[in-house]
Protein backbone atom coordinates (compact mmCIF):
# COMPACT_ATOMS: atom_id res chain seq x y z
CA UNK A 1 118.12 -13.77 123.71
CA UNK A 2 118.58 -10.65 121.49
CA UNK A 3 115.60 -8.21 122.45
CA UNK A 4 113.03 -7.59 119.37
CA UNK A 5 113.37 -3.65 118.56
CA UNK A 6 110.96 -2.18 116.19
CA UNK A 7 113.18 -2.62 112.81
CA UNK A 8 112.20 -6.41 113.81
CA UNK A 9 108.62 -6.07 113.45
CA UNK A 10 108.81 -3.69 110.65
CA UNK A 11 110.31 -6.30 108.77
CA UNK A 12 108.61 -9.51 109.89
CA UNK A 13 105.43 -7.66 109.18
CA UNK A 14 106.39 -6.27 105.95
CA UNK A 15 105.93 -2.35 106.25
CA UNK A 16 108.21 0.48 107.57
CA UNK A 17 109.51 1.16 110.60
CA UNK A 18 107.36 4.45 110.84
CA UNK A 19 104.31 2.88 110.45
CA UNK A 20 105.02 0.73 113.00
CA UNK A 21 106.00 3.53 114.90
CA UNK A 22 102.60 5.18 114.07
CA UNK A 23 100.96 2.10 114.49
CA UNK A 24 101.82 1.57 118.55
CA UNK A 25 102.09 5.19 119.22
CA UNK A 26 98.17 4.85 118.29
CA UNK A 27 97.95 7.01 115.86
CA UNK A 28 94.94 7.11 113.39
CA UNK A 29 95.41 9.96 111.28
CA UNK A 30 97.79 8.52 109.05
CA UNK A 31 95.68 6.55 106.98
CA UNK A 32 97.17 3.15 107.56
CA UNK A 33 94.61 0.41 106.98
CA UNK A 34 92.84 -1.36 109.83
CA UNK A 35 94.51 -4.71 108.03
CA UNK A 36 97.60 -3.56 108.47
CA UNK A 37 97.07 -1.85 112.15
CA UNK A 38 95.71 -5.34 112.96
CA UNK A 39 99.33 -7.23 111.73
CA UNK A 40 101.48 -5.07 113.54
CA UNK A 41 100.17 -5.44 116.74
CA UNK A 42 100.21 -9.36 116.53
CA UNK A 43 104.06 -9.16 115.21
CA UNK A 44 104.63 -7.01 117.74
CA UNK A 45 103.11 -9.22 120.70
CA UNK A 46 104.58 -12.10 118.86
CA UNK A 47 108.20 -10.89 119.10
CA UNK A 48 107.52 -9.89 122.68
CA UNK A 49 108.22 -6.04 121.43
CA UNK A 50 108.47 -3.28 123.94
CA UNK A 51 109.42 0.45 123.27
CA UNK A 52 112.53 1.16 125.29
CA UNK A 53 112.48 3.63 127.98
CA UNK A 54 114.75 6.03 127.54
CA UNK A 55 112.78 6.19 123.78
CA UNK A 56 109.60 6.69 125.46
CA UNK A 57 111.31 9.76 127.87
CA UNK A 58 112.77 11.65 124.66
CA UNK A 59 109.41 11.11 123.15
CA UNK A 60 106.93 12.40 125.97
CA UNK A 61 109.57 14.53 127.78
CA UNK A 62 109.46 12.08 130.90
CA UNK A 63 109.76 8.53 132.06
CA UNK A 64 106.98 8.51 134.38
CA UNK A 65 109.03 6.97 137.14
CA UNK A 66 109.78 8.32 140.28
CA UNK A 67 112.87 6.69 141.94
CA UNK A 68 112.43 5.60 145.68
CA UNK A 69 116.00 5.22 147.44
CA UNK A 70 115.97 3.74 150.69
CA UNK A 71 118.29 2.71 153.66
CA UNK A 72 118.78 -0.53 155.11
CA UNK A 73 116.25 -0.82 157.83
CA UNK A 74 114.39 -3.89 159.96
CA UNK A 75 111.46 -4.81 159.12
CA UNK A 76 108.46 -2.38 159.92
CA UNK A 77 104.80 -2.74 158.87
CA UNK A 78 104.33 1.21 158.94
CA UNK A 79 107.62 0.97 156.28
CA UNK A 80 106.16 -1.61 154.31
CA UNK A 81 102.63 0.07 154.01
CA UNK A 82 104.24 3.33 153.42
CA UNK A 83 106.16 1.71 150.00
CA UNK A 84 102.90 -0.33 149.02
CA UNK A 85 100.73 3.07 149.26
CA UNK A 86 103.43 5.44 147.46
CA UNK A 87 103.16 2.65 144.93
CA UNK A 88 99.50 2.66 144.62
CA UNK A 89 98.88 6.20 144.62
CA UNK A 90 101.50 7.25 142.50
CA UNK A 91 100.57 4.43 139.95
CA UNK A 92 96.92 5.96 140.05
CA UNK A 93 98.48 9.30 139.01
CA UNK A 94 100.38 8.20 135.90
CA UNK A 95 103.69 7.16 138.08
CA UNK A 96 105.65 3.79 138.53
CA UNK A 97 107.56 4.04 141.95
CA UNK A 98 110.96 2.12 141.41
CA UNK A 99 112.33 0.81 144.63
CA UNK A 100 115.69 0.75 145.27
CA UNK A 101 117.71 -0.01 148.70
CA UNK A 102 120.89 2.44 148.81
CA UNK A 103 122.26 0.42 151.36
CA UNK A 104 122.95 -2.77 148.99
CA UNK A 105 124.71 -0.63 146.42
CA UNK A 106 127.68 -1.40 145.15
CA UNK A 107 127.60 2.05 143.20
CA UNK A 108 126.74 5.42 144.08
CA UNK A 109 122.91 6.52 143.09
CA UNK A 110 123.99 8.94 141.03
CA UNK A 111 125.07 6.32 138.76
CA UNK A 112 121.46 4.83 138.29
CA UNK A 113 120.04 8.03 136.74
CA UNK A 114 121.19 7.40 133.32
CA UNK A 115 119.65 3.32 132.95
CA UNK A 116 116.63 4.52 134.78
CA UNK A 117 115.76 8.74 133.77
CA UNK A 118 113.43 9.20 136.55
CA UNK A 119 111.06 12.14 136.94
CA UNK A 120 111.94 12.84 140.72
CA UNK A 121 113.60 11.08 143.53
CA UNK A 122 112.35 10.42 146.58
CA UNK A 123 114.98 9.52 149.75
CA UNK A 124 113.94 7.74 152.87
CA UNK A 125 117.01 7.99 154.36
CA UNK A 126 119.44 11.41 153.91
CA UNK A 127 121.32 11.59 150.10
CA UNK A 128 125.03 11.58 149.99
CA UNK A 129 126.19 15.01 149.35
CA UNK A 130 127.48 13.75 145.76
CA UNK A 131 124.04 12.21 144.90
CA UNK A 132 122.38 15.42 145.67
CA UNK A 133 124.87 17.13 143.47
CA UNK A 134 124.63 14.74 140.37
CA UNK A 135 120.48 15.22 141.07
CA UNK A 136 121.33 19.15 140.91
CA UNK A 137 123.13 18.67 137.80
CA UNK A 138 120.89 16.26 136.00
CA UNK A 139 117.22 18.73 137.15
CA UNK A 140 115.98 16.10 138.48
CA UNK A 141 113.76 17.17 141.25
CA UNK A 142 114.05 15.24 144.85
CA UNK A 143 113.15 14.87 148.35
CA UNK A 144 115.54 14.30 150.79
CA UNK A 145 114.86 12.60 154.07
CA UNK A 146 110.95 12.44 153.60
CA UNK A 147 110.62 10.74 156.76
CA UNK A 148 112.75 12.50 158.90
CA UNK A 149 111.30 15.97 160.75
CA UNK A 150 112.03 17.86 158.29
CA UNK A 151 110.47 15.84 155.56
CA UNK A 152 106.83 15.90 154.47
CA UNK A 153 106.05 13.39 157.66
CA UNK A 154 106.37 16.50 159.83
CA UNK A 155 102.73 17.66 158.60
CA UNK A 156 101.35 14.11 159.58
CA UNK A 157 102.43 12.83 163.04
CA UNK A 158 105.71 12.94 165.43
CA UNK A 159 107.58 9.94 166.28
CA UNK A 160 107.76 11.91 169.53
CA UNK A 161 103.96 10.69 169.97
CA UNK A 162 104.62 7.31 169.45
CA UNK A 163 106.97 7.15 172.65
CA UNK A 164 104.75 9.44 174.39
CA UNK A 165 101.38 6.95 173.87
CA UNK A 166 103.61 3.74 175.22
CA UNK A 167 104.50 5.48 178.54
CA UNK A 168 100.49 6.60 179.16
CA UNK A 169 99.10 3.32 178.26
CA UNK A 170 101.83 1.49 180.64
CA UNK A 171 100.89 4.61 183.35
CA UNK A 172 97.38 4.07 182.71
CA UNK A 173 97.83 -0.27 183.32
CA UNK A 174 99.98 0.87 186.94
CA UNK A 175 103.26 1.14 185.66
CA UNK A 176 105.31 4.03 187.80
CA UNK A 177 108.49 2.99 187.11
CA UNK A 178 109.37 2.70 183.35
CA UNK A 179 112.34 1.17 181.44
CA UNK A 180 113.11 2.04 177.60
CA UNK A 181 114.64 -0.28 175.72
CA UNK A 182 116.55 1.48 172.35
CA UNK A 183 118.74 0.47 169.26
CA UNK A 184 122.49 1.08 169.50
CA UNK A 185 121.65 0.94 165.43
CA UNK A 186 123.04 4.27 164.12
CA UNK A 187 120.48 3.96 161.11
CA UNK A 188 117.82 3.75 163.20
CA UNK A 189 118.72 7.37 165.39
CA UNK A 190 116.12 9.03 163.10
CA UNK A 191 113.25 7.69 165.03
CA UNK A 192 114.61 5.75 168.03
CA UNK A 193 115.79 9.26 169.69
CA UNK A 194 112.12 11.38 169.03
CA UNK A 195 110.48 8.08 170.77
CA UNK A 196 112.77 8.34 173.22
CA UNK A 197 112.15 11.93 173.89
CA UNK A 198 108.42 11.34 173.69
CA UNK A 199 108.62 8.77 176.25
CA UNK A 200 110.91 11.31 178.73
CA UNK A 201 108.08 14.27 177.93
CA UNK A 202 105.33 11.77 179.51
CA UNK A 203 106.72 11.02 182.43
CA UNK A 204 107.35 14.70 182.92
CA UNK A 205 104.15 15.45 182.27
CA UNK A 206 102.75 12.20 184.43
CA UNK A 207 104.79 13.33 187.45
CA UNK A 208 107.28 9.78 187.14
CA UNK A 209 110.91 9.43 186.65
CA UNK A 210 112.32 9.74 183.27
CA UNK A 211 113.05 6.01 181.63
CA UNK A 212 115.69 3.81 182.34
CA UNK A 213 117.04 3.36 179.28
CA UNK A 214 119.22 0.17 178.00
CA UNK A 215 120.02 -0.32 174.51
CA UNK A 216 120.05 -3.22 172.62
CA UNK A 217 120.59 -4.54 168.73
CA UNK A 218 118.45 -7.82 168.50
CA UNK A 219 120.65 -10.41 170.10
CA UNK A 220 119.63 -12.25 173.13
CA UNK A 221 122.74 -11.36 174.70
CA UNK A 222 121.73 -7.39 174.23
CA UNK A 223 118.78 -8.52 175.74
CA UNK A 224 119.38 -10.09 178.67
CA UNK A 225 122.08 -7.23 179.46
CA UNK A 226 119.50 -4.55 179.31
CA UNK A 227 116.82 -6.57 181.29
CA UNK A 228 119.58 -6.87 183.59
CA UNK A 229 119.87 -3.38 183.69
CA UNK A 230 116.30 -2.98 185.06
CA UNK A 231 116.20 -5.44 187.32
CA UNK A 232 119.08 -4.30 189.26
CA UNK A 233 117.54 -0.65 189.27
CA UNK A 234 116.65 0.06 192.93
CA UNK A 235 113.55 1.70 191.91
CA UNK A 236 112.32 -1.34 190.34
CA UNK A 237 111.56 -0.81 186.47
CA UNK A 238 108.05 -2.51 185.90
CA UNK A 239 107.11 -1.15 182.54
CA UNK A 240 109.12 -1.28 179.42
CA UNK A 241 108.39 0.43 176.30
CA UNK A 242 110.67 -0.58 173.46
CA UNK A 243 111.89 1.14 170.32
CA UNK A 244 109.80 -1.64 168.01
CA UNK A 245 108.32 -4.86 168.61
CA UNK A 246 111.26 -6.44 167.22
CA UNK A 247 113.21 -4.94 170.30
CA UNK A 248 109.99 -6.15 172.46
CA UNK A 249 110.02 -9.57 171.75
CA UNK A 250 113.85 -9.72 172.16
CA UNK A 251 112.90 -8.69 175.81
CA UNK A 252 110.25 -10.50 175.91
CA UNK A 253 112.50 -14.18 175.23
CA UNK A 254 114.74 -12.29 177.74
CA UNK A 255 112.13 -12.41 180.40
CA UNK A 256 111.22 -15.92 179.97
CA UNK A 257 114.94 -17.01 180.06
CA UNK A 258 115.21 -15.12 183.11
CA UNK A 259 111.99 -16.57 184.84
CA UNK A 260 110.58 -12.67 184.89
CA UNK A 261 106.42 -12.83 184.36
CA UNK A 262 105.65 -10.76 181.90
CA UNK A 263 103.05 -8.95 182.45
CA UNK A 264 102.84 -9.83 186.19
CA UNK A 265 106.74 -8.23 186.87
CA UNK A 266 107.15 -6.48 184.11
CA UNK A 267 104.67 -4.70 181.20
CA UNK A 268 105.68 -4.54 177.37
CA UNK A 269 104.90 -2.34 175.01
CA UNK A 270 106.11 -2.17 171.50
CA UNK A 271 105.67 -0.78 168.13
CA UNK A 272 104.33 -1.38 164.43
CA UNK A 273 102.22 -4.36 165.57
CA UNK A 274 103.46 -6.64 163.25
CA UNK A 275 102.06 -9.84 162.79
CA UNK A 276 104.33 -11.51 165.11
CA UNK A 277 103.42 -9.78 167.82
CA UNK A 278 100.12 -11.03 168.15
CA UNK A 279 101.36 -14.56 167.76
CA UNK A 280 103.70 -14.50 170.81
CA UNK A 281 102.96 -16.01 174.48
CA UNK A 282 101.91 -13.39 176.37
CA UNK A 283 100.87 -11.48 172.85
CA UNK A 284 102.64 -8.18 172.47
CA UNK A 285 100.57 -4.86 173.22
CA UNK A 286 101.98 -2.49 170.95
CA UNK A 287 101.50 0.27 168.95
CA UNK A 288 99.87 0.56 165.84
CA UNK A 289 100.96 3.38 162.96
CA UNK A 290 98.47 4.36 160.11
CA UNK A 291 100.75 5.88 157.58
CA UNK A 292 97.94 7.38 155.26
CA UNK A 293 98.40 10.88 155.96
CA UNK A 294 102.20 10.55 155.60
CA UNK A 295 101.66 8.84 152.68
CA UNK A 296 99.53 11.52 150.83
CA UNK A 297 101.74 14.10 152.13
CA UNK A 298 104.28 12.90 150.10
CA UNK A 299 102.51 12.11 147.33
CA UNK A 300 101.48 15.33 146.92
CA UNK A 301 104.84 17.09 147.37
CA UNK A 302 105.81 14.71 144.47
CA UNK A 303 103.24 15.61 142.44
CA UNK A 304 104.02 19.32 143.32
CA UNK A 305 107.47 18.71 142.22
CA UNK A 306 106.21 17.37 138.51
CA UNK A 307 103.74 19.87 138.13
CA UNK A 308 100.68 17.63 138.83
CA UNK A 309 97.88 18.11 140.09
CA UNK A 310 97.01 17.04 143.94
CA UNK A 311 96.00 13.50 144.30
CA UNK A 312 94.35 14.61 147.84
CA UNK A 313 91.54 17.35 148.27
CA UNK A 314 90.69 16.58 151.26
CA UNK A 315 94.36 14.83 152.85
CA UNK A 316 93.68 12.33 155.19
CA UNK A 317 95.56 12.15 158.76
CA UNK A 318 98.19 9.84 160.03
CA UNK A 319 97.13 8.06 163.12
CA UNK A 320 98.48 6.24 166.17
CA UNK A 321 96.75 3.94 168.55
CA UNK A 322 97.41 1.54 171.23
CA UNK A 323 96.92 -2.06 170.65
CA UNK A 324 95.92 -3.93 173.78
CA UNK A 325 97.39 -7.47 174.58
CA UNK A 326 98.29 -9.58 177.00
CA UNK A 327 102.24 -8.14 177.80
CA UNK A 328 100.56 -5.33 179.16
């Protein structure tokens, strides 16, 4: 079906196109009648008329939309938070936040910027070098990497605390022997290896051996190799923290397959409680990640970016805690 442009209601309605044009850019100074405002707003919502975007941008100097690229990642509830906050807040600053998963691109970014125009770009994961150079070229302002340490996050928290809270809170439940179960998931090196160091830096500092680690990439096969790992560790692994609680309750089907009594032999801990985790037999202790700090953090740099004023004052922090459940 042909879309209805605005020579379409100019001549269903019977006046020009520039009233029309003055008519639903609101203006009132042109003396056009109140009759005739009236008629081309109901031809227009008739026809289903909407000004085209890249019209609006030449018009106001800017499309309003800020262009979110991310990778392919598992699902996380701090990740899924994270998007439906940037959406919110940037909406209640004047901005739509456009969502778009690199990963499942056929073309290169770049290529986007000419259907969409958007005012900045923000990337999740890192740009390809010949993204960053068509951004360069086409002044469109970005952020590269906003949740890696050098990205906004860095003001916020460290994924370095997140591995450091599982290792106290299996410490604090007994644990003296722990295991770590990671992602052999290149994608997911950004915050699997700053847990992992976290969770090394507490045992330092709780006078224990550094983790056993095994890695793993969601399969029960991975999992039952790396629980086999622990279990034939002399020392006698009794506490696992794992990358995510996606890893966790792989391990966790892994136990029950392998008649190991979780928590009774072994204590889980994962991360981004999601709502799985609570669901599961023993339920998952895990860790739970309030992105609201990160989240104005990069608001603000956005809005920094456009020349807009701060949406936060006063910015609030990003918080950790532990989430207490039976696996532990």
């Amino acid at each position: 079906m042909k879309r209805a442009t605005s020579v379409d209601v100019a001549r269903e309605a019977g006046v020009s196109q520039t009233t029309v044009s003055f008519v639903l850019n609101g203006r009132s100074d042109m003396g056009i009648s109140e009759s005739t405002r009236s008629q081309v707003l109901e031809v227009a919502k008739r026809l289903g008329y909407v000004p085209s975007a890249s019209a609006r941008s030449l018009k106001r100097g800017r499309s309003n939309i800020v262009l979110c690229a991310l990778p392919t990642l598992p699902v996380a509830r701090a990740l899924e938070e994270l998007k439906e906050d940037l959406s919110l807040q940037l909406g209640a600053a004047g901005f739509a936040c456009v969502f778009v998963y690199t990963g499942a691109l056929s073309t290169p970014l770049a290529d986007l910027l000419q259907f969409l125009q958007p005012d900045a770009v923000l990337a999740v994961g890192d740009l390809a070098e010949t993204d960053r150079q068509a951004l360069d070229l086409s002044a469109i302002p970005f952020i590269d990497g906003i949740l890696s340490p050098r990205g906004p996050e860095a003001s916020a928290f460290r994924q370095e605390a997140i591995g450091d809270l599982q290792v106290s809170m299996l410490v604090a439940a007994g644990r003296d022997r722990i295991g770590y179960a990671g992602l052999s998931d290149p994608v997911e090196q950004r915050f699997y290896l700053p847990r992992l160091d976290g969770a090394r830096q507490a045992c330092g500092r709780l006078g224990i051996a550094p983790p056993l680690v095994a890695t793993l990439d969601y399969t029960r096969e991975s999992a039952q190799a790396a629980l086999d790992v622990w279990r034939a560790d002399e020392s006698g692994i009794n506490g696992v923290a794992a990358f995510n609680d996606l890893a966790a309750l792989a391990i966790l089907a892994a136990c029950r397959v392998a008649g190991v009594a979780v928590p009774d032999d072994m204590a889980l801990v994962g991360v981004d409680d999601l709502e799985l985790a609570a669901l599961t037999s023993p339920a998952l202790s895990t860790i739970r990640i309030d992105v609201a700090g990160a989240t104005a953090t990069i608001v603000d740099a956005t809005l920094s970016l456009l020349g807009a004023p701060s949406a936060h004052p006063s910015r609030p922090a990003s918080t950790i805690r532990f989430v207490q459940r039976e696996s532990s």
